[in-house]
C-alpha atoms as a PDB file:
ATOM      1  CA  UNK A   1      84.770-124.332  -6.823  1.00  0.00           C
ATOM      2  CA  UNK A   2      82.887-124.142 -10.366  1.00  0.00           C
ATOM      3  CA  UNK A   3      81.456-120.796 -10.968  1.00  0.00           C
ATOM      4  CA  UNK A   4      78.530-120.537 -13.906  1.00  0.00           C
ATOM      5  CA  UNK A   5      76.621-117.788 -15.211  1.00  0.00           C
ATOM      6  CA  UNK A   6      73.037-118.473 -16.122  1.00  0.00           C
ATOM      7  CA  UNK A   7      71.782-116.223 -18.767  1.00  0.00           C
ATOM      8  CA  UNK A   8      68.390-116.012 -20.881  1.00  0.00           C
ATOM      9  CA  UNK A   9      69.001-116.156 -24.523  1.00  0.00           C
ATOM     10  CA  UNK A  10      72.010-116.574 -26.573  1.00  0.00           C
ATOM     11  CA  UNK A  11      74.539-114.176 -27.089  1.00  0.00           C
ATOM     12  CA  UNK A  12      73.908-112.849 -31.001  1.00  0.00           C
ATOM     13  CA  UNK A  13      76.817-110.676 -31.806  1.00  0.00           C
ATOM     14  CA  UNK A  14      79.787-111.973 -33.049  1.00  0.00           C
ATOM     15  CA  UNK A  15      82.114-109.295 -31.128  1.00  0.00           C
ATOM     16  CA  UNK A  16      80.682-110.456 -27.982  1.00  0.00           C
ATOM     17  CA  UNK A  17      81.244-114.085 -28.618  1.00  0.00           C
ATOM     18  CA  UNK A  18      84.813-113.396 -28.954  1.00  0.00           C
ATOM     19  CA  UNK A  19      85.309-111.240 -26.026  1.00  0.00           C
ATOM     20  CA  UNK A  20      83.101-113.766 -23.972  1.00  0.00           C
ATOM     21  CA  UNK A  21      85.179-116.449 -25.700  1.00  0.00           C
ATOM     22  CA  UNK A  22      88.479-114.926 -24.757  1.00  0.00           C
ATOM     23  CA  UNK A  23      87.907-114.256 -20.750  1.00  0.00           C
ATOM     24  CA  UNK A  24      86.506-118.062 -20.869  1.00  0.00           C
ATOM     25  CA  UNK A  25      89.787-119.590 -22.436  1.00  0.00           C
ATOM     26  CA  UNK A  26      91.693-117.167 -19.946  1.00  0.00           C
ATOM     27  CA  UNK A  27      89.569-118.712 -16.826  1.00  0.00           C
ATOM     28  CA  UNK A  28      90.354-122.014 -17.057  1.00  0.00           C
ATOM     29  CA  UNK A  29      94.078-121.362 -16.041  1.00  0.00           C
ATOM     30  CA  UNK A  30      92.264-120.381 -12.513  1.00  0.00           C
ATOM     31  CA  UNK A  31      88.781-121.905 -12.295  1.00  0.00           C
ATOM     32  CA  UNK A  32      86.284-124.037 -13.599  1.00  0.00           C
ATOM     33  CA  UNK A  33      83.804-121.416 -15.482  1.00  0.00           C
ATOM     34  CA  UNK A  34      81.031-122.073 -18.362  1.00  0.00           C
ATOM     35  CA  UNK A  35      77.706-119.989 -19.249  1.00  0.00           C
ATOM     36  CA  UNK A  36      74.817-121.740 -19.859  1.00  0.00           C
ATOM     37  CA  UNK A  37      72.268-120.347 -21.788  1.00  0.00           C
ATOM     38  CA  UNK A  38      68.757-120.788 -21.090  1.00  0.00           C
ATOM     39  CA  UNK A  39      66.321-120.959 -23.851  1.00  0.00           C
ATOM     40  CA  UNK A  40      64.530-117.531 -24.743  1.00  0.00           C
ATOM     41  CA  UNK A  41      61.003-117.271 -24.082  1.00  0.00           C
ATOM     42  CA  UNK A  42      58.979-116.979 -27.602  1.00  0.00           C
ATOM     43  CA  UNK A  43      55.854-115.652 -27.973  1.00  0.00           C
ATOM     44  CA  UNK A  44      55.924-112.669 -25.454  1.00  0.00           C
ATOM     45  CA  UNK A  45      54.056-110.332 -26.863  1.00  0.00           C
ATOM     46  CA  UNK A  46      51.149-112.158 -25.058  1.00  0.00           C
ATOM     47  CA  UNK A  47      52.103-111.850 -21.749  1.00  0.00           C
ATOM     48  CA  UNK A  48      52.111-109.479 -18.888  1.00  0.00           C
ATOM     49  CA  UNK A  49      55.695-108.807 -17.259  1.00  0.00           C
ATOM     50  CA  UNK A  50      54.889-110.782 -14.124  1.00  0.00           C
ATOM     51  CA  UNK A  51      54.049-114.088 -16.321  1.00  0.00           C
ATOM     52  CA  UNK A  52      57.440-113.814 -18.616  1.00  0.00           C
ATOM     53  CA  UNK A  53      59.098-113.605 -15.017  1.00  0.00           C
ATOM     54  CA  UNK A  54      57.287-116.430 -13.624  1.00  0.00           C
ATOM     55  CA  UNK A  55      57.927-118.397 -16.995  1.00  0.00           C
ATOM     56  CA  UNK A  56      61.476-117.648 -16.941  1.00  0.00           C
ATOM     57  CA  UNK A  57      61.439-118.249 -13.854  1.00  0.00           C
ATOM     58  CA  UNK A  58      60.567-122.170 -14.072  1.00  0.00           C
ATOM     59  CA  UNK A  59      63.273-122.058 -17.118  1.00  0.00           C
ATOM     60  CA  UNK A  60      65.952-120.998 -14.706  1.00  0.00           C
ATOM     61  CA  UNK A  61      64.736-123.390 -12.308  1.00  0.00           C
ATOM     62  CA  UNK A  62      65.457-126.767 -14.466  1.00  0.00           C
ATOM     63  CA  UNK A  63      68.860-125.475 -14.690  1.00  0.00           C
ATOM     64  CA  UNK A  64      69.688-124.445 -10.635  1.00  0.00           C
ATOM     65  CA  UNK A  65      70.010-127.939  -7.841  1.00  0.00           C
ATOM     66  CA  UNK A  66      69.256-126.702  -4.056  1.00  0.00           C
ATOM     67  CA  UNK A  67      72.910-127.092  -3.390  1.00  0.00           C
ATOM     68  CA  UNK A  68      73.878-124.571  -5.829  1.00  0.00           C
ATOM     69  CA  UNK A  69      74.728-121.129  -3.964  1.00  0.00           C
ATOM     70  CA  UNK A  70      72.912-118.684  -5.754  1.00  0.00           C
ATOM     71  CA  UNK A  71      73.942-115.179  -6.751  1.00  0.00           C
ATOM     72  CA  UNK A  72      71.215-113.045  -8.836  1.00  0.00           C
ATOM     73  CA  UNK A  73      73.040-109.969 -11.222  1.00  0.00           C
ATOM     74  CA  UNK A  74      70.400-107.218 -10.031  1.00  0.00           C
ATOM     75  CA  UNK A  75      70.350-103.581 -10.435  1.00  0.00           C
ATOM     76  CA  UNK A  76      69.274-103.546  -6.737  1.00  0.00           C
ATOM     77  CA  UNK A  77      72.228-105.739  -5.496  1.00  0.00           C
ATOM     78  CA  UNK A  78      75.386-105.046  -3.723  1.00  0.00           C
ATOM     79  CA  UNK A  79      78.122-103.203  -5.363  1.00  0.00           C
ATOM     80  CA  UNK A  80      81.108-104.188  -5.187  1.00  0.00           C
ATOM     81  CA  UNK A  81      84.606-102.599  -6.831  1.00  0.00           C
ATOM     82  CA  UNK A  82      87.086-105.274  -8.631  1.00  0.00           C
ATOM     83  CA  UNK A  83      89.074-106.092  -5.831  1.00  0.00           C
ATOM     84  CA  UNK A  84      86.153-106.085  -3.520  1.00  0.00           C
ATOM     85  CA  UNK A  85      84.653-108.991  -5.659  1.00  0.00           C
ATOM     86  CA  UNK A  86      88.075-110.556  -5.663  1.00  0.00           C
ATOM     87  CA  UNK A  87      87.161-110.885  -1.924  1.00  0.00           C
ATOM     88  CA  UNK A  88      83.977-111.758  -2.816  1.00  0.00           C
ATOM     89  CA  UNK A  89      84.701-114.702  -4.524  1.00  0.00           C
ATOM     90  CA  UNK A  90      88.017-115.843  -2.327  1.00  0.00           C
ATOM     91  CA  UNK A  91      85.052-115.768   0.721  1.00  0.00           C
ATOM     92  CA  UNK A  92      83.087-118.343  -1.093  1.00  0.00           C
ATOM     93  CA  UNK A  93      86.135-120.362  -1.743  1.00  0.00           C
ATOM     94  CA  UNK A  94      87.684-120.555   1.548  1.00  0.00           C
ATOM     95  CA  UNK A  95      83.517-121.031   2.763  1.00  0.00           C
ATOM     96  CA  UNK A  96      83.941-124.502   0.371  1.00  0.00           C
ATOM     97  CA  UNK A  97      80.801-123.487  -1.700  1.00  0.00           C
ATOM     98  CA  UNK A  98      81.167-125.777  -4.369  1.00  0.00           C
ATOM     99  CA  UNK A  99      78.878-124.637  -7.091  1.00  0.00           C
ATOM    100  CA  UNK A 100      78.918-120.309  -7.631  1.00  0.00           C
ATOM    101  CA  UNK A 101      75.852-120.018 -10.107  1.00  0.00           C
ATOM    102  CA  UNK A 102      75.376-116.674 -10.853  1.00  0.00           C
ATOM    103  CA  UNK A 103      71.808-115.268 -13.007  1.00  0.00           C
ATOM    104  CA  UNK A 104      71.395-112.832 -15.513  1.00  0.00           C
ATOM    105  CA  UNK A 105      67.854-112.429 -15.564  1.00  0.00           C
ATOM    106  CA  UNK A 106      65.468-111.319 -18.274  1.00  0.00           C
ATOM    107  CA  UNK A 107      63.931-107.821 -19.457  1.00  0.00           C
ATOM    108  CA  UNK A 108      61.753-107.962 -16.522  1.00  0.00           C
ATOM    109  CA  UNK A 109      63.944-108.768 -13.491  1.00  0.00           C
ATOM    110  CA  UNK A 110      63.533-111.982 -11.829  1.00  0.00           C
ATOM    111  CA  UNK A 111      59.919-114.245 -10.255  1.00  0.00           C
ATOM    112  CA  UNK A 112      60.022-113.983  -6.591  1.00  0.00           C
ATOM    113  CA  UNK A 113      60.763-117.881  -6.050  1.00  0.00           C
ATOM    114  CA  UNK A 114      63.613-117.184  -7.732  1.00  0.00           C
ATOM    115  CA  UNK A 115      64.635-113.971  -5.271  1.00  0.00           C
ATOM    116  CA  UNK A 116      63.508-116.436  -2.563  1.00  0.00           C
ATOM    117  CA  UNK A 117      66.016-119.450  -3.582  1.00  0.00           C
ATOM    118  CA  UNK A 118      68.973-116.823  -4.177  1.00  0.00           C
ATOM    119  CA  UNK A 119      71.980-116.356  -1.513  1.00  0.00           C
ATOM    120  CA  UNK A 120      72.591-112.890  -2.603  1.00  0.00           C
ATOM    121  CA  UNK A 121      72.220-110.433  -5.470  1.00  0.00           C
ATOM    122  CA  UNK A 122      74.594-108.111  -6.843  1.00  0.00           C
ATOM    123  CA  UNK A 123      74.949-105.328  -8.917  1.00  0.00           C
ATOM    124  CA  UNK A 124      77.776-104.459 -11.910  1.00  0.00           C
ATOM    125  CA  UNK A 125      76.454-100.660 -12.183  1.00  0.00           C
ATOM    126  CA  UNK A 126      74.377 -98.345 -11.495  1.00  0.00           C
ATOM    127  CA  UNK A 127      73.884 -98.077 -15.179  1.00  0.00           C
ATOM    128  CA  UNK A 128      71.669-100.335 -17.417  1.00  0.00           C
ATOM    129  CA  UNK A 129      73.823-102.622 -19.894  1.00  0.00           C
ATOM    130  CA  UNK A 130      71.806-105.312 -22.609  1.00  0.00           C
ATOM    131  CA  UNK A 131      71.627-108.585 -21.081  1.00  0.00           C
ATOM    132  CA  UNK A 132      73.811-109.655 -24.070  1.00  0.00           C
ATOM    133  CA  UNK A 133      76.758-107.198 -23.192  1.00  0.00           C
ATOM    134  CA  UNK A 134      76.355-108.195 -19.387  1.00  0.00           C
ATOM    135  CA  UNK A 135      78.069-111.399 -19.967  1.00  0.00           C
ATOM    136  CA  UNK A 136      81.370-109.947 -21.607  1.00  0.00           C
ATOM    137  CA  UNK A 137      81.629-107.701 -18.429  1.00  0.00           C
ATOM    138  CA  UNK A 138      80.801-110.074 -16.014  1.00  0.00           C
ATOM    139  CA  UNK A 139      83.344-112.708 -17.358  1.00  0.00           C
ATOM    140  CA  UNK A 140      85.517-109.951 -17.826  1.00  0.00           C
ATOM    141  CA  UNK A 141      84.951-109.358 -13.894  1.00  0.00           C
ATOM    142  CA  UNK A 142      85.821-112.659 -13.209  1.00  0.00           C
ATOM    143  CA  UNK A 143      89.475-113.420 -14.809  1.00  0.00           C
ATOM    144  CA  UNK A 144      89.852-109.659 -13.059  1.00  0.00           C
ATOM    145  CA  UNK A 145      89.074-111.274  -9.776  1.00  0.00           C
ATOM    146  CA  UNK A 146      91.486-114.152 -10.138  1.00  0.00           C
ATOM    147  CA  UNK A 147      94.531-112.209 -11.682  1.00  0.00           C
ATOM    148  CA  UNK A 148      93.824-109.918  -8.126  1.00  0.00           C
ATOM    149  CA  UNK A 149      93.944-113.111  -6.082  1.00  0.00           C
ATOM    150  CA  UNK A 150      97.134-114.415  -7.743  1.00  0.00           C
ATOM    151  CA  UNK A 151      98.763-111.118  -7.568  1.00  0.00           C
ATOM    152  CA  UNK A 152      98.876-110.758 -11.286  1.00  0.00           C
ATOM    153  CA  UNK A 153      99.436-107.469 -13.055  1.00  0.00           C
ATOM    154  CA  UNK A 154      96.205-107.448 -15.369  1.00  0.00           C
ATOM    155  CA  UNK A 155      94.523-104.945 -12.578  1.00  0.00           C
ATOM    156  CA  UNK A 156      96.008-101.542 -11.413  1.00  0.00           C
ATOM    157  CA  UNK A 157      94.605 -99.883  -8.496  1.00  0.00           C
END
């Protein structure tokens, strides 16, 4: 299985590159894992919140195939603790999904095709993090999940 996470923008800060940097390096002893980052929309200013959606929508779009299985990171989504997405992601492994692609979306949330074309959505918190620190966590969340599945020390329940 290749898991990728989809996210609008590039990451900026330099501490966040290196944290992102380090869980990435860390993955590869487990799984095949890369973020891609979609272009930024410009020019926003302009538009109403239901255009930038539908805009980044057909920006996530160019970058998703139909065979992909689709996971959207959403404030309304399923909650899940670490080992519970350990689970998670063991399910869609022994299911032989092939491509994982998970989204961050933008400010706005997500068009409806693309909540339409998703398998699931899931949330990391109740809370409200910036799209940029959202990617440390979530690759964070994944080496987690595989040092759980292994039976590594790096989590203590």
């Amino acid at each position: 299985m290749k898991i990728t996470l989809l996210v609008i923008g590039k990451t900026e800060d330099k501490y966040l590159k290196e944290g992102i940097e380090k869980y990435t390096k860390r993955l590869k002893h487990y799984i095949s894992f890369s973020i891609i980052e979609v272009p930024e929309l410009k020019n926003t200013k302009s538009l109403t919140e239901d255009q930038q959606r539908a805009k980044e929508g057909e920006l996530i779009r160019k970058y998703i195939s139909p065979a992909d299985h689709l996971i959207l990171l959403d404030e309304k989504g399923e909650s899940y603790t670490s080992s519970q997405f350990a689970a998670f992601l063991n399910k869609k492994m022994i299911g032989s999904v092939q491509n994982l692609v998970f989204v961050v979306g933008g400010p706005y949330g997500f068009d409806t095709s693309i909540y339409r074309q998703a398998s699931g959505k899931i949330s990391l918190s109740k809370m409200t993090f910036s799209h940029q620190m959202v990617r440390l966590f979530f690759a964070e969340q994944i080496y987690r999940a595989f040092t759980i599945l292994k039976g590594e020390p790096y989590h203590h329940e």
